[in-house]
Protein backbone atom coordinates (compact mmCIF):
# COMPACT_ATOMS: atom_id res chain seq x y z
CA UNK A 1 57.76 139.06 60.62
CA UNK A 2 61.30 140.36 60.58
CA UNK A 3 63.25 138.97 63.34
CA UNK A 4 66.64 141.26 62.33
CA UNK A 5 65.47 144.26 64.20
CA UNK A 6 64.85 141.93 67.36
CA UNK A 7 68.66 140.70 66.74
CA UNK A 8 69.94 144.31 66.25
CA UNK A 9 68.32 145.58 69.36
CA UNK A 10 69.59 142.94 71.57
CA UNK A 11 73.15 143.51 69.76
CA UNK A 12 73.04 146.92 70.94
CA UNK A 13 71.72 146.08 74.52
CA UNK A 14 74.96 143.55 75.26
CA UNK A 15 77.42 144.66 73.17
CA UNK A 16 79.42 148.27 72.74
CA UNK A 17 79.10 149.38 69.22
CA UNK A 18 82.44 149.07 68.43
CA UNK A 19 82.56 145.39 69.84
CA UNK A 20 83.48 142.43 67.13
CA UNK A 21 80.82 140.27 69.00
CA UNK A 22 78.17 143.20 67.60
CA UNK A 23 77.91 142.19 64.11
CA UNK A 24 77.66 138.04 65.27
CA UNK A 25 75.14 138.96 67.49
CA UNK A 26 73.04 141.44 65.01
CA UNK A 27 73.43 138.62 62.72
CA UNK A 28 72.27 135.57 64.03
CA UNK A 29 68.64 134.55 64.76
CA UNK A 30 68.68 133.34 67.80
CA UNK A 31 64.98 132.19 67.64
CA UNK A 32 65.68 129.46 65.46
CA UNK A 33 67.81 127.74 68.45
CA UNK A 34 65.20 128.09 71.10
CA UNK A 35 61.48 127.37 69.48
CA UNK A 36 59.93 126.17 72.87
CA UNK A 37 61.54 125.87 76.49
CA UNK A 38 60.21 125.21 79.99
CA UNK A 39 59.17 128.02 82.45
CA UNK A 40 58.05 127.38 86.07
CA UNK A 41 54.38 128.19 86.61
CA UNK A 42 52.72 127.54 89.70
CA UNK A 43 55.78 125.63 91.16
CA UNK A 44 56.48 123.32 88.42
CA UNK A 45 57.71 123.27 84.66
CA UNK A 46 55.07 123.99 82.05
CA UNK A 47 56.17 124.05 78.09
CA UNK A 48 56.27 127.73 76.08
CA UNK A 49 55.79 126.67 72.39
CA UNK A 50 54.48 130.31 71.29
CA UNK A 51 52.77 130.43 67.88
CA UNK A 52 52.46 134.16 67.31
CA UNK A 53 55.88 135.13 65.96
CA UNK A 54 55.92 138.47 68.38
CA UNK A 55 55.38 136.42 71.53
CA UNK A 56 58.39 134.04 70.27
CA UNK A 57 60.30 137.17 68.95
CA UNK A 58 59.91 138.94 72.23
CA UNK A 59 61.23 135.42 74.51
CA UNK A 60 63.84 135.09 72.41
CA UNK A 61 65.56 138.16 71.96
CA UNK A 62 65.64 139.11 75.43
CA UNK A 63 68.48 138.59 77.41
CA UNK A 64 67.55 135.80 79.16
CA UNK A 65 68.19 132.56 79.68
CA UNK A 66 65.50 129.80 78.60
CA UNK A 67 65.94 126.78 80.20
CA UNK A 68 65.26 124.23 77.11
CA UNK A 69 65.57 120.75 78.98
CA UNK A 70 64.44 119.33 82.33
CA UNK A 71 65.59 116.49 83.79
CA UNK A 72 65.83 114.27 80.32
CA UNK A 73 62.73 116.45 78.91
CA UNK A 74 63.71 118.27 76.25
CA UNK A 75 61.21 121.12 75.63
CA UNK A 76 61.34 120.06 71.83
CA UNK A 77 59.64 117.00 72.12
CA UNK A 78 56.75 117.69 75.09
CA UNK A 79 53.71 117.57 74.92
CA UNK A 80 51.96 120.70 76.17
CA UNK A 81 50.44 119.33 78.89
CA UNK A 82 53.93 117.86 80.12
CA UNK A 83 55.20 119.36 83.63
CA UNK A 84 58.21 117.72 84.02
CA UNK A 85 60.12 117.48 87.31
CA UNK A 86 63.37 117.83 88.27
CA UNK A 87 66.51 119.97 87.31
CA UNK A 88 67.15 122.07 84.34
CA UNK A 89 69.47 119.98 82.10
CA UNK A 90 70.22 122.45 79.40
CA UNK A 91 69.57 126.24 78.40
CA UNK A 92 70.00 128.71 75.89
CA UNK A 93 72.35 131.21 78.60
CA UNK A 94 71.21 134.63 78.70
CA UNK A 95 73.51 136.57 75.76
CA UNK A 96 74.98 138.87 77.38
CA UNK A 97 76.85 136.07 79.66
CA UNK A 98 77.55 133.98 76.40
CA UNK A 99 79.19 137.08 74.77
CA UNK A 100 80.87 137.87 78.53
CA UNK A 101 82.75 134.32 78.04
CA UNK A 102 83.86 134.15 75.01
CA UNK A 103 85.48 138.16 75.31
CA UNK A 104 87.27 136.79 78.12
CA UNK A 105 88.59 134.08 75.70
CA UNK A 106 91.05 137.23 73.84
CA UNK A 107 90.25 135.48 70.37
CA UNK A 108 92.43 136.41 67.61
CA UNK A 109 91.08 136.32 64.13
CA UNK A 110 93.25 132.76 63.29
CA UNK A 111 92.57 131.21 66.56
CA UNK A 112 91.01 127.71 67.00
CA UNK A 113 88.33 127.17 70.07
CA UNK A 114 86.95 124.59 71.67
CA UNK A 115 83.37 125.67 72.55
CA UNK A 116 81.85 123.34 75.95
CA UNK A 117 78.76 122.58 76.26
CA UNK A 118 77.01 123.00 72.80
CA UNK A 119 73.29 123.42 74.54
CA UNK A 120 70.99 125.03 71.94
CA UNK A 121 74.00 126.39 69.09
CA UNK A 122 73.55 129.54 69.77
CA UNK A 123 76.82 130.40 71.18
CA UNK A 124 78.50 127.80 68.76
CA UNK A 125 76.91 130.62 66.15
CA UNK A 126 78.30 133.64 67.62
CA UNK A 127 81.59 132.02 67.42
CA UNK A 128 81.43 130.84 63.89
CA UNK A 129 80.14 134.04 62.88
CA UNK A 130 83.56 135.98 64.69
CA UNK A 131 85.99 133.29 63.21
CA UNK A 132 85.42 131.08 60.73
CA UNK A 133 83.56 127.37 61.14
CA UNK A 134 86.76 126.00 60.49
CA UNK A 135 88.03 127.31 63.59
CA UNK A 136 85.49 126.54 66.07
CA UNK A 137 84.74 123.19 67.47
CA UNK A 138 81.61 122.79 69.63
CA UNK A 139 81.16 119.44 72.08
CA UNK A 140 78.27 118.44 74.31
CA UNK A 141 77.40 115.12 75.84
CA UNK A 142 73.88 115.04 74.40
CA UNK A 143 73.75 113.55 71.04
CA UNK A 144 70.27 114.73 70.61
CA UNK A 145 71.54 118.40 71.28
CA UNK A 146 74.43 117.98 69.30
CA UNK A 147 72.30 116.41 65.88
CA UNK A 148 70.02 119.75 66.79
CA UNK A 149 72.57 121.71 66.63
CA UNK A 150 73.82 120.87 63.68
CA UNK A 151 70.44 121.26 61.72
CA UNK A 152 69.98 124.89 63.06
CA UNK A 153 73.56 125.66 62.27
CA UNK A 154 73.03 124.60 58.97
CA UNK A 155 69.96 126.41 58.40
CA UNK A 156 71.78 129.61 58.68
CA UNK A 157 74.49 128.25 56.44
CA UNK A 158 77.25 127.68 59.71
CA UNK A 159 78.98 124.27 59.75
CA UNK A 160 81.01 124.19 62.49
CA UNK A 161 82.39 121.05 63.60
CA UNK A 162 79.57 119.30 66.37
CA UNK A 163 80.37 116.75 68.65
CA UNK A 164 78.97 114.16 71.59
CA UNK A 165 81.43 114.15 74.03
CA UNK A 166 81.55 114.19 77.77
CA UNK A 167 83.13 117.19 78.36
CA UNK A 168 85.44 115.31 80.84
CA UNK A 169 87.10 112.78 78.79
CA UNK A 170 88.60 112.82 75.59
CA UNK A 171 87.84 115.28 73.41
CA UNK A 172 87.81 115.43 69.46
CA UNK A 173 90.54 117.87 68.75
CA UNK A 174 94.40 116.95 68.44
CA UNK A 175 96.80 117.94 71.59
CA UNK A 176 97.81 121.44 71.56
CA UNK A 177 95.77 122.22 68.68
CA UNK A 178 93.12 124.60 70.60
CA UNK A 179 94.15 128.61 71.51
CA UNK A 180 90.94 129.05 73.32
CA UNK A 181 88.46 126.58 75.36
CA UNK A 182 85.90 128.26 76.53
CA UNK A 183 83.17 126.18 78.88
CA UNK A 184 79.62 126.96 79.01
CA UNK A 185 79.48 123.90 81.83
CA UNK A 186 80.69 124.57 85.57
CA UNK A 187 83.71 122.25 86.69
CA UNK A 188 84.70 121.43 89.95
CA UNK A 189 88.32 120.63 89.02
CA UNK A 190 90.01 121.14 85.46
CA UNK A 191 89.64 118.42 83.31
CA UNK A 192 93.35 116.94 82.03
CA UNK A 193 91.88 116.99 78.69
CA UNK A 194 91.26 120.23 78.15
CA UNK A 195 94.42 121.15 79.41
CA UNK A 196 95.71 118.33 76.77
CA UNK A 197 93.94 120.17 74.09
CA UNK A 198 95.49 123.84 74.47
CA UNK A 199 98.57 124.47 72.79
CA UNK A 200 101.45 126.11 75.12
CA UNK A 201 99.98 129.88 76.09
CA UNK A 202 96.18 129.07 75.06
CA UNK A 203 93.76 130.49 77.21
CA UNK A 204 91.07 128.65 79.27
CA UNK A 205 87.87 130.26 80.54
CA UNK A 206 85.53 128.68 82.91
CA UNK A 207 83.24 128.60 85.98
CA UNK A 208 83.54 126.27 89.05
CA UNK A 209 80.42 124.58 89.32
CA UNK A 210 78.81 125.48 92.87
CA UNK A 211 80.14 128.65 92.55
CA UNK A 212 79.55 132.21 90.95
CA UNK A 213 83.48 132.04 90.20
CA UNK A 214 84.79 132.84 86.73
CA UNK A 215 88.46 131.93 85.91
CA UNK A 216 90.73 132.55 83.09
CA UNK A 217 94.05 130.98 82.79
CA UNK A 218 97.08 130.28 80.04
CA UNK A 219 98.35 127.12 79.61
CA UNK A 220 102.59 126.82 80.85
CA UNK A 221 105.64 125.19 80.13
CA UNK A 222 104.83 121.96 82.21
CA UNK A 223 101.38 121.26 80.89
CA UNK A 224 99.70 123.27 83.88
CA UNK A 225 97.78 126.80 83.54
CA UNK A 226 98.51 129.59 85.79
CA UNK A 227 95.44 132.43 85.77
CA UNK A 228 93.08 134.56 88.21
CA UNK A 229 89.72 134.14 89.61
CA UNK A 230 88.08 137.14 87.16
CA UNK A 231 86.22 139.63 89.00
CA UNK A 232 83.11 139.30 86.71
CA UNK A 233 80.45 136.71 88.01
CA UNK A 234 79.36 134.02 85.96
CA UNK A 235 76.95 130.69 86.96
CA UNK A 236 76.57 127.42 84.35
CA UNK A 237 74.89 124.24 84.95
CA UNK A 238 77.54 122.05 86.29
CA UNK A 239 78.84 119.31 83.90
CA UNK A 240 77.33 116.09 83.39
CA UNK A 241 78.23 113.06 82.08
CA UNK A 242 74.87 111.15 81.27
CA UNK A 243 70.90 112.55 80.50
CA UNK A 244 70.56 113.54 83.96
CA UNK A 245 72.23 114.78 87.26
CA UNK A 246 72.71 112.00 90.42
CA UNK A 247 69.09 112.70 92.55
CA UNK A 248 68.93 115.55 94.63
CA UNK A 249 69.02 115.86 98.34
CA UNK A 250 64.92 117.43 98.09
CA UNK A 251 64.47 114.52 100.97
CA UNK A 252 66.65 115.82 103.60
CA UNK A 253 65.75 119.44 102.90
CA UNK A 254 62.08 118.24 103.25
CA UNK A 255 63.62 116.66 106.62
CA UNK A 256 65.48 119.44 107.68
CA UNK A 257 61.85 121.91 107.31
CA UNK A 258 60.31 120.62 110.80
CA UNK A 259 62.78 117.80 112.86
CA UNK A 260 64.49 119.46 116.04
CA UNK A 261 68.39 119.86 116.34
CA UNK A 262 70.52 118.01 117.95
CA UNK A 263 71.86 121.65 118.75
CA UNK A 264 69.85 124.51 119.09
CA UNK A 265 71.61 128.13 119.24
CA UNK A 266 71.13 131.84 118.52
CA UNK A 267 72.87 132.82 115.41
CA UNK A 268 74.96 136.16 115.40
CA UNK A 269 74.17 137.02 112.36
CA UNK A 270 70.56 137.35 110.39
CA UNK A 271 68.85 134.50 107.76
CA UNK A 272 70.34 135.40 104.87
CA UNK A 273 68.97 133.79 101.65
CA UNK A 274 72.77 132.03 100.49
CA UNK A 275 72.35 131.20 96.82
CA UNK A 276 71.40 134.90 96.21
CA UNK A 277 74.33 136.06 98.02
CA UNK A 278 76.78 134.82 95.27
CA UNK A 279 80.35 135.76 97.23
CA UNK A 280 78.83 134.53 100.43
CA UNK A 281 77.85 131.37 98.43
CA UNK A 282 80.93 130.79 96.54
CA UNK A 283 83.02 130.96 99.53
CA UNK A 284 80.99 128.75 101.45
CA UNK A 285 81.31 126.01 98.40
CA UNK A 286 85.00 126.57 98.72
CA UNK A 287 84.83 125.66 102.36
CA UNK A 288 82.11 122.90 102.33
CA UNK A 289 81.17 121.95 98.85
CA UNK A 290 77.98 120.04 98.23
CA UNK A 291 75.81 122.15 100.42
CA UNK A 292 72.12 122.67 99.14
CA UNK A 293 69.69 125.27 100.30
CA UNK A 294 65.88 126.19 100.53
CA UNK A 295 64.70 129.71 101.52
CA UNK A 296 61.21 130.98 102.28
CA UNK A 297 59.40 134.18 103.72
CA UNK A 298 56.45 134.21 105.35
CA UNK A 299 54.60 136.89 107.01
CA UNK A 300 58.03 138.77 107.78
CA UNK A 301 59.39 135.43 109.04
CA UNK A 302 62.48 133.96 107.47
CA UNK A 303 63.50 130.46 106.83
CA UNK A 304 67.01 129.20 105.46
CA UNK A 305 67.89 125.57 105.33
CA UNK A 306 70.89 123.93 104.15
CA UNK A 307 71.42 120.16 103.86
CA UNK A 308 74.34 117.96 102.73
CA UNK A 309 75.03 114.52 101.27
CA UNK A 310 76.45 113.39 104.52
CA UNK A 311 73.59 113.71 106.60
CA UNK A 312 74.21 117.32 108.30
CA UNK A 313 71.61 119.86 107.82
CA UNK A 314 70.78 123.10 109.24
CA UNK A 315 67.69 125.70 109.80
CA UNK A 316 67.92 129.08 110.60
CA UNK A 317 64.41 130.81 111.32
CA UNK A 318 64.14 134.59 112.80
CA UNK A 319 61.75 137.79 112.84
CA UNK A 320 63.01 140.00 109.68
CA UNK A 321 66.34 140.55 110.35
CA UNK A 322 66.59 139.32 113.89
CA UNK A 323 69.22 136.77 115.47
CA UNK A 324 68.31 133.20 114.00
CA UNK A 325 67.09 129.88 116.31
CA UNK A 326 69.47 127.61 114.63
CA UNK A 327 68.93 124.22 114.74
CA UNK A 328 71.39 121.63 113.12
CA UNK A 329 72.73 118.10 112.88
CA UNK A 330 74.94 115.49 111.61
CA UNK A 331 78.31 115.18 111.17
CA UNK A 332 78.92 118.88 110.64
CA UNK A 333 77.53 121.62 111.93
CA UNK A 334 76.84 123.86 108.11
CA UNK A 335 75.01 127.33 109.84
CA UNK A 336 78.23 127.54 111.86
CA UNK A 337 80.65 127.32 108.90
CA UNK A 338 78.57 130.05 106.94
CA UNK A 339 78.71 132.16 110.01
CA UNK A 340 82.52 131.67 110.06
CA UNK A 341 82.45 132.77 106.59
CA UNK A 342 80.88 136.39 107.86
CA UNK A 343 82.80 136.95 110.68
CA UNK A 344 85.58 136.54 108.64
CA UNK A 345 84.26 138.61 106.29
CA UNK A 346 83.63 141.58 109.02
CA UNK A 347 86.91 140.77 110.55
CA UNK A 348 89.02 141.55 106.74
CA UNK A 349 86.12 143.63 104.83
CA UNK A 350 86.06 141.40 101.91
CA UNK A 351 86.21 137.91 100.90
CA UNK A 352 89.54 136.76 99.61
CA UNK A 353 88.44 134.64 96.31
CA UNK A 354 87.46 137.32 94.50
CA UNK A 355 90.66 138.20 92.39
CA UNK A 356 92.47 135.41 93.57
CA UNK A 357 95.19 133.76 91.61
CA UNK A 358 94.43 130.26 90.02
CA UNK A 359 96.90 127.51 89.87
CA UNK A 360 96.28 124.16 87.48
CA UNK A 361 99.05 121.31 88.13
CA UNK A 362 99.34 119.20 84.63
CA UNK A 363 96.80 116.82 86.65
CA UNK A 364 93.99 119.27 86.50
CA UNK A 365 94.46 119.53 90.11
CA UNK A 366 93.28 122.96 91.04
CA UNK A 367 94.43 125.45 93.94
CA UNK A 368 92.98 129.26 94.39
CA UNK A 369 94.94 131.52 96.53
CA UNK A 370 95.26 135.37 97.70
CA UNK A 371 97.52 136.43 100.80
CA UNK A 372 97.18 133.85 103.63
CA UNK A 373 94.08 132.63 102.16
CA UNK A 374 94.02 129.38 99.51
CA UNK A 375 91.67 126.45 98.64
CA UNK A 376 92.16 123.16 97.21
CA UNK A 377 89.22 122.16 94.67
């Protein structure tokens, strides 16, 4: 079976047809980088391993993301009646977001990049294909993906330079050698590294993990990076820098489902579902970072719950869109911090991160700011 006319149409469904990412896309078979993954079916992972070429064809050339590794379970070697828990660990990012990043990276046909966050090697691919291998260098902290990589790459005759590296920490390019780094893993501050590795001007694009928030920025005079918060919206995995994130706080939402407040109140404002509300969300990570959430209907009934490291947690629980019975506790009081979110948001008519300028100090020490409004990351 033929998988270029697959390839083509998904070229011409995320690119414009006079794009330079068309031909890379159109080009590259990106079924070779994702032969199984993990889906959730029933409320837990279960492998995809398709053998009939259309079924594959059909996965893979949508544009979608397929979430490849769970936890430390790699959908390459499961077993199919694995059903790993946990969270995804790696994916092959939907296309259209992949090409979306590296546009925003204003590659010139001699540039070098730094590609973060190797995954699968399909986006190291792309960006071979639009430069040259020679000018792309592709890191992830995952030896197994990396030595993966490298096989598939080499398959279709690509040899870009592969490397294991925590993203964080030193990286395998000289100072100032990289024009573009462009970060398929969330940050929450700028690492000095990558900062290190742009020459003066070079351009940085990446998202800060617990957000929706895409930045861009160009490296200055005093080792620092002055940019904007891009109006696009963008969400990676956030970084890591071993085979699996720290545990998750799945306990104290579990806690948070039935124990009473230590203060119950009305909510102004209706249950709003948070991590589907991506300003909402981002601003709220901005304010209070570390915040997880649950959300459930049931029988026109709605359920939010939000818990954090520290011990606070909150549930909101109303009639459709009704005022909330909010109960909460420990040291902070999260439904009332999202609510001061939306008033503030009624009071001004938008949120202010959205376009906001970024500023990088040398130390990777990052501030966001618009009008009155900043944040310290």
């Amino acid at each position: 079976m033929n998988w270029r006319p697959h390839a083509q149409a998904l070229a011409e469904s995320v690119t414009h047809r006079s794009s330079r990412w068309r031909d890379p896309v159109a080009g590259t078979p990106r079924h070779l980088f994702v032969p199984r993954w993990w889906e959730r079916a029933d409320a837990r992972w279960a492998l995809q391993a398709p053998h009939d070429e259309g079924q594959w064809y059909a996965a893979a050339y949508r544009d979608t993301s397929l979430v490849t590794r769970v936890g430390p379970h790699h959908a390459d070697r499961a077993k199919a009646d694995d059903h790993p828990t946990g969270r995804p660990t790696s994916s092959a990012t939907l296309p259209s977001l992949v090409v979306s990043m590296l546009r925003h990276a204003y590659l010139d046909d001699g540039d070098q990049l730094l590609y973060v966050g190797t995954g699968t090697g399909y986006g190291t691919a792309l960006a071979a294909r639009r430069l040259h291998c020679e000018q792309v260098t592709s890191v992830d902290v995952d030896p197994y993906l990396v030595e993966t990589a490298r096989e598939r790459l080499d398959t279709i005759a690509l040899g870009p330079r592969v490397e294991t590296a925590d993203a964080t920490g030193p990286l395998p390019v000289a100072a100032e050698s990289t024009d573009s780094l462009v970060s398929m893993v969330s940050v929450r501050t700028i690492p000095t590294s990558w900062l290190t590795a742009l020459c003066l001007g070079g351009r940085l694009v990446t998202t800060i993990a617990g957000t929706s928030l895409l930045v861009t920025a160009e490296k200055d005079n005093d080792g620092g990076a002055t940019g904007h918060v891009q109006w696009d919206r963008a969400g990676f995995m956030p970084v890591r820098h071993g085979d699996d994130y720290p545990p998750s706080l799945a306990p104290l939402l579990a806690a948070a489902r039935h124990q009473d407040g230590e203060e119950v109140t009305t909510g102004p404002y209706p249950v709003v579902q948070v991590e589907e509300a991506w300003d909402l969300d981002s601003m709220l990570s901005l304010t209070a970072p570390g915040i997880v959430h649950e959300y459930r209907e049931h029988k026109g009934q709605r359920t939010a719950i939000m818990a954090h490291a520290d011990g606070s947690w909150a549930r909101a629980t109303a009639e459709g869109t009704g005022r909330p019975t909010v109960h909460q506790g420990g040291p902070q009081r999260l439904w009332d911090i999202l609510d001061g979110i939306r008033q503030d948001w009624l009071a001004t008519g938008e949120l202010p991160v959205r376009g906001a300028r970024v500023f990088i100090s040398p130390e990777g020490r990052t501030i966001l700011a618009r009008g009155e409004w900043h944040a310290q990351l």
